[in-house]
Protein backbone atom coordinates (compact mmCIF):
# COMPACT_ATOMS: atom_id res chain seq x y z
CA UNK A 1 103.56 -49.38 75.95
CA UNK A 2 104.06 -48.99 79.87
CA UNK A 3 100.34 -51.02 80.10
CA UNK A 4 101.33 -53.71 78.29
CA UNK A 5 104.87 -53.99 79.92
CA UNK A 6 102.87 -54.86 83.49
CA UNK A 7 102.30 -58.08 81.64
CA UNK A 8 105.71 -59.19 81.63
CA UNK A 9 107.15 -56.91 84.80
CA UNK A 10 108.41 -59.82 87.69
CA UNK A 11 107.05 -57.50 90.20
CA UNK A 12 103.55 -56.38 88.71
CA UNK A 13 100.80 -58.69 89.69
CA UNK A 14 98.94 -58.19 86.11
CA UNK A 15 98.22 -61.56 83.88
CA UNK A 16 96.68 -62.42 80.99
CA UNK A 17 93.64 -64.63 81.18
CA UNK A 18 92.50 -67.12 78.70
CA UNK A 19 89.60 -64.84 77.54
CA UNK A 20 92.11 -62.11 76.50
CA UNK A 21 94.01 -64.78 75.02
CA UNK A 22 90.72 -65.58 72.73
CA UNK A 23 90.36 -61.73 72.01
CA UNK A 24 93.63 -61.27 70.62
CA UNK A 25 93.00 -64.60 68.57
CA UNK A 26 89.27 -63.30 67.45
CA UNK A 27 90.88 -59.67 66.76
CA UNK A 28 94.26 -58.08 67.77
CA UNK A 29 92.61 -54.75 68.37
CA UNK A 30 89.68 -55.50 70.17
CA UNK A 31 92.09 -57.27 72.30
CA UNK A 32 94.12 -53.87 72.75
CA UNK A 33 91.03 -52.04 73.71
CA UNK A 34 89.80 -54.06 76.45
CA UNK A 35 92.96 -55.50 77.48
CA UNK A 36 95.44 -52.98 77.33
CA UNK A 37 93.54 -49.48 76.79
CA UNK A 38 90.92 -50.52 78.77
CA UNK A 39 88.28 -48.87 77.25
CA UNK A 40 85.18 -50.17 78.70
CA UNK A 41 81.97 -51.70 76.75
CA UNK A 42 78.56 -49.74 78.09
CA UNK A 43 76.48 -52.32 79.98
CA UNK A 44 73.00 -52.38 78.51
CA UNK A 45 70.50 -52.58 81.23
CA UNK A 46 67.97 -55.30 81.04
CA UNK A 47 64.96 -56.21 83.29
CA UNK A 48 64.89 -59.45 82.06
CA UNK A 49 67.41 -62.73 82.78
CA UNK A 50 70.44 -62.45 79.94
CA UNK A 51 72.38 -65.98 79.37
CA UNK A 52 75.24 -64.63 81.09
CA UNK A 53 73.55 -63.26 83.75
CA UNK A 54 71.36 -66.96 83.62
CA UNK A 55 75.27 -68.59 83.50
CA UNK A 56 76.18 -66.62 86.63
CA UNK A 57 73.60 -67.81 88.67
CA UNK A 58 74.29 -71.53 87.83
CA UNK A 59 77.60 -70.77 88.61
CA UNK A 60 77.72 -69.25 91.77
CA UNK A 61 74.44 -71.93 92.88
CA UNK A 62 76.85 -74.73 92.05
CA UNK A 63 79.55 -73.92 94.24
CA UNK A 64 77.52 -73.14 97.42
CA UNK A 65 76.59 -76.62 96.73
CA UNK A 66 79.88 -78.76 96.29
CA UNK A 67 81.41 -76.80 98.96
CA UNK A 68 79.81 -79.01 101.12
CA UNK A 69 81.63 -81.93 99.38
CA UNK A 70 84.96 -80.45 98.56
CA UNK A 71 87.81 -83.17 99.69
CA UNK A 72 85.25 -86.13 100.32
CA UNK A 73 86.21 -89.41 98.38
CA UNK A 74 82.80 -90.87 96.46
CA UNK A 75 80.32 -88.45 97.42
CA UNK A 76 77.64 -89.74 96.09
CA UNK A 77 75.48 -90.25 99.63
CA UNK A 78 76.25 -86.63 100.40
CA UNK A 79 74.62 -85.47 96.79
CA UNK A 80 71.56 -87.53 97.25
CA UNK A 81 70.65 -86.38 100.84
CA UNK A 82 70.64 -83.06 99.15
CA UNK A 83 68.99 -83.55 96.50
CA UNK A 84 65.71 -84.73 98.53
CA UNK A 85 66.04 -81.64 100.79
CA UNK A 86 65.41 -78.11 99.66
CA UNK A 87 69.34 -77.35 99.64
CA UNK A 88 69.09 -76.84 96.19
CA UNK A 89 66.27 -74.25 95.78
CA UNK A 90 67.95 -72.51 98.58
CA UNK A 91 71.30 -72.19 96.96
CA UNK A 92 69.66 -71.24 93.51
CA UNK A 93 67.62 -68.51 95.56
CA UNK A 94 70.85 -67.14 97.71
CA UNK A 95 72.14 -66.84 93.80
CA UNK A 96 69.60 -64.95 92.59
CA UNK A 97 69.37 -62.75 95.25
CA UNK A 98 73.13 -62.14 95.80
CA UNK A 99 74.01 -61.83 91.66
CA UNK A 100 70.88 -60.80 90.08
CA UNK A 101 68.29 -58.73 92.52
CA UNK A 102 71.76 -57.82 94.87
CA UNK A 103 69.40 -57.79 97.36
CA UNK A 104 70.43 -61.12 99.88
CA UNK A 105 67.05 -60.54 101.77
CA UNK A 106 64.72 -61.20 98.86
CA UNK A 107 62.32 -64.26 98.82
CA UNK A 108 60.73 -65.85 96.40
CA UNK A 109 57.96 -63.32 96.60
CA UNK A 110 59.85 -60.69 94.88
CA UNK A 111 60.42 -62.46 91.75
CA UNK A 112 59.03 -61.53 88.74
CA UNK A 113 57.30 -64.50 86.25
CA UNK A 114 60.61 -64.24 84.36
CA UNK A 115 62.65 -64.53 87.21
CA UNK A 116 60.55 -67.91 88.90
CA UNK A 117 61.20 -69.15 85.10
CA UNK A 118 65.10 -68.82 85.78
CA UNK A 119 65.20 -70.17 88.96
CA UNK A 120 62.76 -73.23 88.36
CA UNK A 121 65.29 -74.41 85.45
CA UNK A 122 68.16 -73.91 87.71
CA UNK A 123 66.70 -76.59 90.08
CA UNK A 124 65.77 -78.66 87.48
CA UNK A 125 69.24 -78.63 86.23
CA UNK A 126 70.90 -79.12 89.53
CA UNK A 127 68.31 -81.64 90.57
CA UNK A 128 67.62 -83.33 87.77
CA UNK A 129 71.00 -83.34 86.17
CA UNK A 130 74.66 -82.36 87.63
CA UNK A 131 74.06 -83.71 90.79
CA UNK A 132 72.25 -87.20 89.92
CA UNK A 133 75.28 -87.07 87.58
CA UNK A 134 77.68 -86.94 90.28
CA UNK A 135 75.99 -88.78 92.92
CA UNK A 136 75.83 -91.88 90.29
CA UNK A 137 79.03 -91.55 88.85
CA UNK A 138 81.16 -90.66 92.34
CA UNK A 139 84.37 -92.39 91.83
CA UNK A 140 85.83 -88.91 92.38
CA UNK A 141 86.49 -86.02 94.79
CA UNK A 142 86.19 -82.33 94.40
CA UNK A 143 89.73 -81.03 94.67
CA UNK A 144 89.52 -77.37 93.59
CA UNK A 145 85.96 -74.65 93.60
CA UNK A 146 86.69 -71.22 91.93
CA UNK A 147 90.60 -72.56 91.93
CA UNK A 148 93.08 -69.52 90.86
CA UNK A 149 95.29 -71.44 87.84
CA UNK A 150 98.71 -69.50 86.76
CA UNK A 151 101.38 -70.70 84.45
CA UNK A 152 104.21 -68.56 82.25
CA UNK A 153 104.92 -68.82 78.82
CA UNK A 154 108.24 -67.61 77.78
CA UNK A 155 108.85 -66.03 74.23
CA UNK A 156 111.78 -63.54 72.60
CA UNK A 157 110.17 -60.34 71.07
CA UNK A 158 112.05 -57.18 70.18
CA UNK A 159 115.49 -58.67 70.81
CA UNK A 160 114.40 -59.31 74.54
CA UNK A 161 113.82 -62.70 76.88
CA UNK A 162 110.36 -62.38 77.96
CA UNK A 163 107.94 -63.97 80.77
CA UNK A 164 104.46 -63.76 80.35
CA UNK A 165 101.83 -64.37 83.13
CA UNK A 166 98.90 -66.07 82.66
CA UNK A 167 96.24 -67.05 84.96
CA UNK A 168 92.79 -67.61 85.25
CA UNK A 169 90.31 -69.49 87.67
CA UNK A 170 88.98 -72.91 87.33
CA UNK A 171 85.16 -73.44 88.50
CA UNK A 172 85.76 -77.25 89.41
CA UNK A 173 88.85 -79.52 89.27
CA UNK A 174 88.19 -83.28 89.73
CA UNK A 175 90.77 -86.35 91.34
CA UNK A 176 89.56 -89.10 90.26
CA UNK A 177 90.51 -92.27 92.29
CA UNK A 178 93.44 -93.37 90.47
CA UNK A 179 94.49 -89.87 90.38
CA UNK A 180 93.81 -88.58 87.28
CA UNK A 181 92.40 -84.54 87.05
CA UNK A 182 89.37 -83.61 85.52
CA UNK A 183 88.60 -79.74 84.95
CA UNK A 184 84.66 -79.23 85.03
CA UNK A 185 82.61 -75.98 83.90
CA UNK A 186 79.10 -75.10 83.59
CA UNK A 187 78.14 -74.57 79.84
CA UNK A 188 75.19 -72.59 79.05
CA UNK A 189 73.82 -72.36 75.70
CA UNK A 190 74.10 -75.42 72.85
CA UNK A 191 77.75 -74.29 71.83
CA UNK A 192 80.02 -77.21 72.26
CA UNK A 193 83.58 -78.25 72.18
CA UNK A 194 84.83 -77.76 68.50
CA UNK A 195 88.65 -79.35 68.08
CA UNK A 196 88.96 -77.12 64.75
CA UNK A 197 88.07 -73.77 66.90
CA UNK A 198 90.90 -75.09 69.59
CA UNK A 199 93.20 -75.86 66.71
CA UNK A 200 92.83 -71.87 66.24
CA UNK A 201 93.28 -70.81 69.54
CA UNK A 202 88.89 -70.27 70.41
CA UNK A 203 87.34 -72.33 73.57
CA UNK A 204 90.56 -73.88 74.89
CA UNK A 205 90.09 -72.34 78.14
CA UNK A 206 89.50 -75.85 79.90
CA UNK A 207 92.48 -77.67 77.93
CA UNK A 208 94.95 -74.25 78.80
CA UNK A 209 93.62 -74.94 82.69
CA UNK A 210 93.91 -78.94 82.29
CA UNK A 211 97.68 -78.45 81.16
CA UNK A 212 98.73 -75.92 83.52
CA UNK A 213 97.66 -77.55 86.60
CA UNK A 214 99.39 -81.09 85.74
CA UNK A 215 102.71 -79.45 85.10
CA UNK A 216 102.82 -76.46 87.48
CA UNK A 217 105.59 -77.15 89.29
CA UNK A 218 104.59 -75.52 92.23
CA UNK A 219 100.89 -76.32 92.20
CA UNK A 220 99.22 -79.52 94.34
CA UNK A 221 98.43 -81.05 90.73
CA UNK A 222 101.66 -81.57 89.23
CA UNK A 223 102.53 -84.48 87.33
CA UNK A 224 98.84 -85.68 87.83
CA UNK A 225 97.64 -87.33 84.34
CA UNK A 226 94.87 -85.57 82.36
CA UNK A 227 91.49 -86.83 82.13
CA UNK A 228 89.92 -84.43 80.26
CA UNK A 229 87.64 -82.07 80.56
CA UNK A 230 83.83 -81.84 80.83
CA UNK A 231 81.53 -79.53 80.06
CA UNK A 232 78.18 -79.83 81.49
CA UNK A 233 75.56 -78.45 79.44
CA UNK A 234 72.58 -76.29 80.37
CA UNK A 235 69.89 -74.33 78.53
CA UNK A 236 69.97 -70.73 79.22
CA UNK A 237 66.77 -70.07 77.36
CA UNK A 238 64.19 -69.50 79.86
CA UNK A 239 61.55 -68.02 77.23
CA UNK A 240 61.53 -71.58 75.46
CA UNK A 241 59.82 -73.17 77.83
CA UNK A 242 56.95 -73.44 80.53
CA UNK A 243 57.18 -73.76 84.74
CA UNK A 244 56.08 -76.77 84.66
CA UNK A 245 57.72 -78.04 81.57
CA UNK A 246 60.44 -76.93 83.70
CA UNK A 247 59.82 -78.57 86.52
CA UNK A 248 59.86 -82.13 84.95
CA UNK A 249 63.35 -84.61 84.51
CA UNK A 250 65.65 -82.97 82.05
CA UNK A 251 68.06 -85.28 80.04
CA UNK A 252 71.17 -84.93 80.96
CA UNK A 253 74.18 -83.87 78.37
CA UNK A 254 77.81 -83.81 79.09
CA UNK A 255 80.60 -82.70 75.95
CA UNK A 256 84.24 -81.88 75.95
CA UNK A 257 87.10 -84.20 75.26
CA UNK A 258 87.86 -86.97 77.62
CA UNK A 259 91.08 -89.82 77.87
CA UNK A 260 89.83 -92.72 76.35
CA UNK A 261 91.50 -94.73 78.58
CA UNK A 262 88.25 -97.97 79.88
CA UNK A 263 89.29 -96.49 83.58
CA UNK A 264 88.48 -93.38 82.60
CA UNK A 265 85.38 -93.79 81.27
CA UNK A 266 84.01 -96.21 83.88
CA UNK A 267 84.34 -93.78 86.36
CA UNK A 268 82.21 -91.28 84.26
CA UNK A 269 79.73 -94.05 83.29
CA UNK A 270 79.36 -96.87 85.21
CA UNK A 271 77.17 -98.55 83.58
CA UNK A 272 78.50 -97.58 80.23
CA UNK A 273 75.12 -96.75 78.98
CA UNK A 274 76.53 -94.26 76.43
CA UNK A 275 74.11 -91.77 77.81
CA UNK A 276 76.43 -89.35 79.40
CA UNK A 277 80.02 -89.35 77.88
CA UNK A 278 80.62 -87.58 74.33
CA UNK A 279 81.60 -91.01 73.05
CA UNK A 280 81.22 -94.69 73.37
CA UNK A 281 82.79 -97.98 74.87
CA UNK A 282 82.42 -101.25 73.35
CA UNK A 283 84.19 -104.71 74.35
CA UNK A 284 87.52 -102.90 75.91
CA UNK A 285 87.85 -100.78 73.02
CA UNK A 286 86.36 -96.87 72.62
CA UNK A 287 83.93 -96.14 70.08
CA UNK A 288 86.01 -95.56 65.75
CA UNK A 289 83.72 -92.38 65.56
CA UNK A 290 83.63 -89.42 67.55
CA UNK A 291 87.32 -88.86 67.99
CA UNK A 292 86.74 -85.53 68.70
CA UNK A 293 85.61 -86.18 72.17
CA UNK A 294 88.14 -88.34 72.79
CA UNK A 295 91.93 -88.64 72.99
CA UNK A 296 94.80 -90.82 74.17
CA UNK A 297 98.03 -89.67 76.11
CA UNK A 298 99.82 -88.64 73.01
CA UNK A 299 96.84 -86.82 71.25
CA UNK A 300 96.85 -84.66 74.66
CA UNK A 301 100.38 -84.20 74.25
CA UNK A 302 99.62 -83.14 70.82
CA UNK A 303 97.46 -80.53 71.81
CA UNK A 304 99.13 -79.36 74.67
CA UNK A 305 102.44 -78.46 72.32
CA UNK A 306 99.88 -77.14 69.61
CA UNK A 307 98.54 -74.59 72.35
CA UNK A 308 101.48 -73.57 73.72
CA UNK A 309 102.79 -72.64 70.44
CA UNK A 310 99.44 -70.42 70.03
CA UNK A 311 100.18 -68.76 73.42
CA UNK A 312 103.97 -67.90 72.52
CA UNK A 313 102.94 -66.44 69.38
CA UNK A 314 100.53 -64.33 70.51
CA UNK A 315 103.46 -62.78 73.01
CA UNK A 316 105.91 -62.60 69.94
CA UNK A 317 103.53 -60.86 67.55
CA UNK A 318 102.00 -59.04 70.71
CA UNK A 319 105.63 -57.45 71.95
CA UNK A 320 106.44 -56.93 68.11
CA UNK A 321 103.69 -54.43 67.75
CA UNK A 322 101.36 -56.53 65.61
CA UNK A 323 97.88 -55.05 67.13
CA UNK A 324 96.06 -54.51 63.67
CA UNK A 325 92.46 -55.00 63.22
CA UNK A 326 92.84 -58.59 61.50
CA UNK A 327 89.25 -60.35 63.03
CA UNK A 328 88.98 -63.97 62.64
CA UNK A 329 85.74 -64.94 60.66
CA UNK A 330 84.22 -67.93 61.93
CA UNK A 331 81.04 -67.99 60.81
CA UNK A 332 80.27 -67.15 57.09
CA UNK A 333 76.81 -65.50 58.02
CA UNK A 334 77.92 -63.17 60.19
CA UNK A 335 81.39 -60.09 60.11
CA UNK A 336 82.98 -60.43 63.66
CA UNK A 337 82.54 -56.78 63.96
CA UNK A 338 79.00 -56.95 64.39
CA UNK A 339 79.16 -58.16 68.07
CA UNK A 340 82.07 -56.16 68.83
CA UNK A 341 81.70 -53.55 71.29
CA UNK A 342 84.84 -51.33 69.73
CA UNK A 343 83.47 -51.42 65.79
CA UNK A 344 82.34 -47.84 65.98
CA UNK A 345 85.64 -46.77 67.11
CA UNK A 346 88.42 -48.65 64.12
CA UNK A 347 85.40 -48.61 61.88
CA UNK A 348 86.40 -51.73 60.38
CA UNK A 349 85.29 -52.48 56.66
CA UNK A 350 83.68 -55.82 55.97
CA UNK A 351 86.44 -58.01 54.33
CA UNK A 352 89.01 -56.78 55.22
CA UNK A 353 92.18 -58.14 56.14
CA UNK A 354 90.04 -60.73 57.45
CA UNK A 355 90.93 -64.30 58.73
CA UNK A 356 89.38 -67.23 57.79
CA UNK A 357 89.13 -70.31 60.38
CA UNK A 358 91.92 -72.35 59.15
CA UNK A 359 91.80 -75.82 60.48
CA UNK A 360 92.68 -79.51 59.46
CA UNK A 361 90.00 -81.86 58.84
CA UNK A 362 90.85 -83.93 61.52
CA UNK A 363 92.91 -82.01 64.22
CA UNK A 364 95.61 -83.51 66.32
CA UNK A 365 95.06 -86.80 64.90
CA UNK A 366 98.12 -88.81 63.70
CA UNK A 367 99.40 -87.95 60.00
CA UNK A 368 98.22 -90.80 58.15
CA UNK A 369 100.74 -92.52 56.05
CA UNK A 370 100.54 -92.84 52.29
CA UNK A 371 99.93 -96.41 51.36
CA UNK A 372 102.24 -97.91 49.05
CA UNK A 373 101.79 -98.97 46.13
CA UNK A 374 102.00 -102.53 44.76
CA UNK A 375 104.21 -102.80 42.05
CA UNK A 376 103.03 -104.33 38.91
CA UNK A 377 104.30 -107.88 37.77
């Protein structure tokens, strides 16, 4: 009990993230072993390029890169004179070398074909996607790399008033020019934003940073409006493809959920081409379909209240003891437990006291009222 007090002690510097925030969510007692126990997962040791380990090097090749243009207004000159020099493969290489090899006087020479594969689709990504991107669409400035992001939630559990910390770090936080904030991360993989998995508390780490940095009342964000956020998509599958398949233009994807405010979306596509934004723009009016990429001020406000709820819960049933084995089934292919690194421990039977993903068909949209009928003459 004294480890998970730390989490609401005033004077212990211990928070919760948003990924332990998921855990509990996906499974109350996973989240107890890693979070609270502490038990640690054995790393498998792998000679070739993992996705997280391919996520990681994005990641940390990105922001060598914009911290060159962190603060300037409109980069977009900056980005380009990059692009034609060999900043990037530098950056990606200074990656690889620092995260992967941990070796920062390796060359190129060292790699193995697996390796050249990785870094070659890095590149292509960074050259051939994010930063065009960015250099096209530049009606922005880079406010925040690797930005720390706190906020407490306050609950009552076990007859006491409690605080809870929670705090993560943001990879890229975005002003637009008429002020509006933008959270940006890196996505590998072809998972995207699901509204019915952040109804139930899964991939709402971008929203929980988006809403804590506009209302932090002591952060440099506060009472900024929400823009959104945007994920920008890569393929961590180096096996799936050639060098020089890898070396040619990729097309570009962007997801997440975005104001659909015309402002907003101007400054993420000019030209409104449709290409790049999860949703459309027609004659001053956004797109009747895809509403799940996009959402006016009081849809945000819907989700913001929706999350915070989720977060307070988890602290009431958290503080109230409730650390059961419950996982949340998601897919129906596949028991939770078979990914989990703590399954041989609770030896958890299949189907039991499972969760299903509960969800409304359309969530955080407006109730829709029940037409009336018209009365017979």
């Amino acid at each position: 009990m004294a480890r998970l007090e730390r989490f609401v002690d005033a004077q212990s510097p211990a928070t919760l993230s948003p990924t332990a925030f998921f855990r509990y969510v996906a499974c109350p007692l996973r989240f107890y072993f890693h979070s609270i126990a502490r038990l640690e997962a054995d790393d498998e040791i792998s000679e070739e390029v993992d996705a997280p380990m391919f996520g990681t090097i994005l990641h940390a090749a990105v922001q060598m890169l914009y911290a060159r243009i962190a603060g300037e207004a409109h980069p977009g000159e900056t980005l380009r004179a990059m692009i034609r020099t060999g900043e990037v493969a530098q950056a990606v290489e200074a990656a690889i070398n620092e995260n992967y090899l941990q070796d920062k006087h390796a060359t190129a020479e060292d790699y193995s074909g697996n390796l050249l594969l990785v870094k070659d689709i890095v590149i292509r990504y960074l050259r051939g996607g994010v930063m065009p991107y960015d250099a096209a669409h530049d009606a922005f400035a880079v406010s925040g790399l690797e930005e720390p992001v706190a906020y407490p939630f306050r609950f009552r559990a076990g007859g006491r008033d409690l605080e809870m910390k929670f705090a993560g770090i943001a990879d890229r936080i975005d002003t637009l020019d008429d002020g509006a904030l933008r959270v940006v991360d890196y996505k590998t993989g072809s998972k995207k934003l699901d509204l019915k998995e952040v109804y139930c508390g899964l991939d709402c780490q971008m929203l929980l940073y988006l809403f804590s940095l506009t209302r932090d009342a002591s952060g440099r964000f506060t009472g900024a409006e929400p823009a959104g956020v945007l994920y920008l998509l890569a393929d961590p599958a180096p096996e799936s493809t050639t060098r020089a398949n890898a070396a040619r233009s990729v097309e570009y994807k962007l997801d997440g959920l975005v104001r659909d405010e015309e402002k907003i979306f101007r400054a993420m596509d000019a030209e409104e081409t449709g290409r790049y934004l999860p949703f459309g723009y027609l004659r001053g009016a956004p797109s009747p379909y895809q509403k799940d990429k996009r959402a006016d001020s009081a849809k945000l406000s819907r989700i913001q209240l929706h999350l915070d709820d989720l977060v307070t819960q988890m602290g009431e049933q958290l503080y109230g003891g409730q650390i059961d084995a419950e996982p949340l089934v998601v897919s129906s292919s596949k028991s939770p437990c078979t990914w989990c690194d703590y399954s041989f421990i609770c030896c958890h039977e299949t189907g039991v006291h499972e969760r299903a993903l509960e969800a409304p068909a359309k969530p955080f949209e407006p109730e829709e009222e029940p037409e009336e009928e018209e009365e017979q003459p």
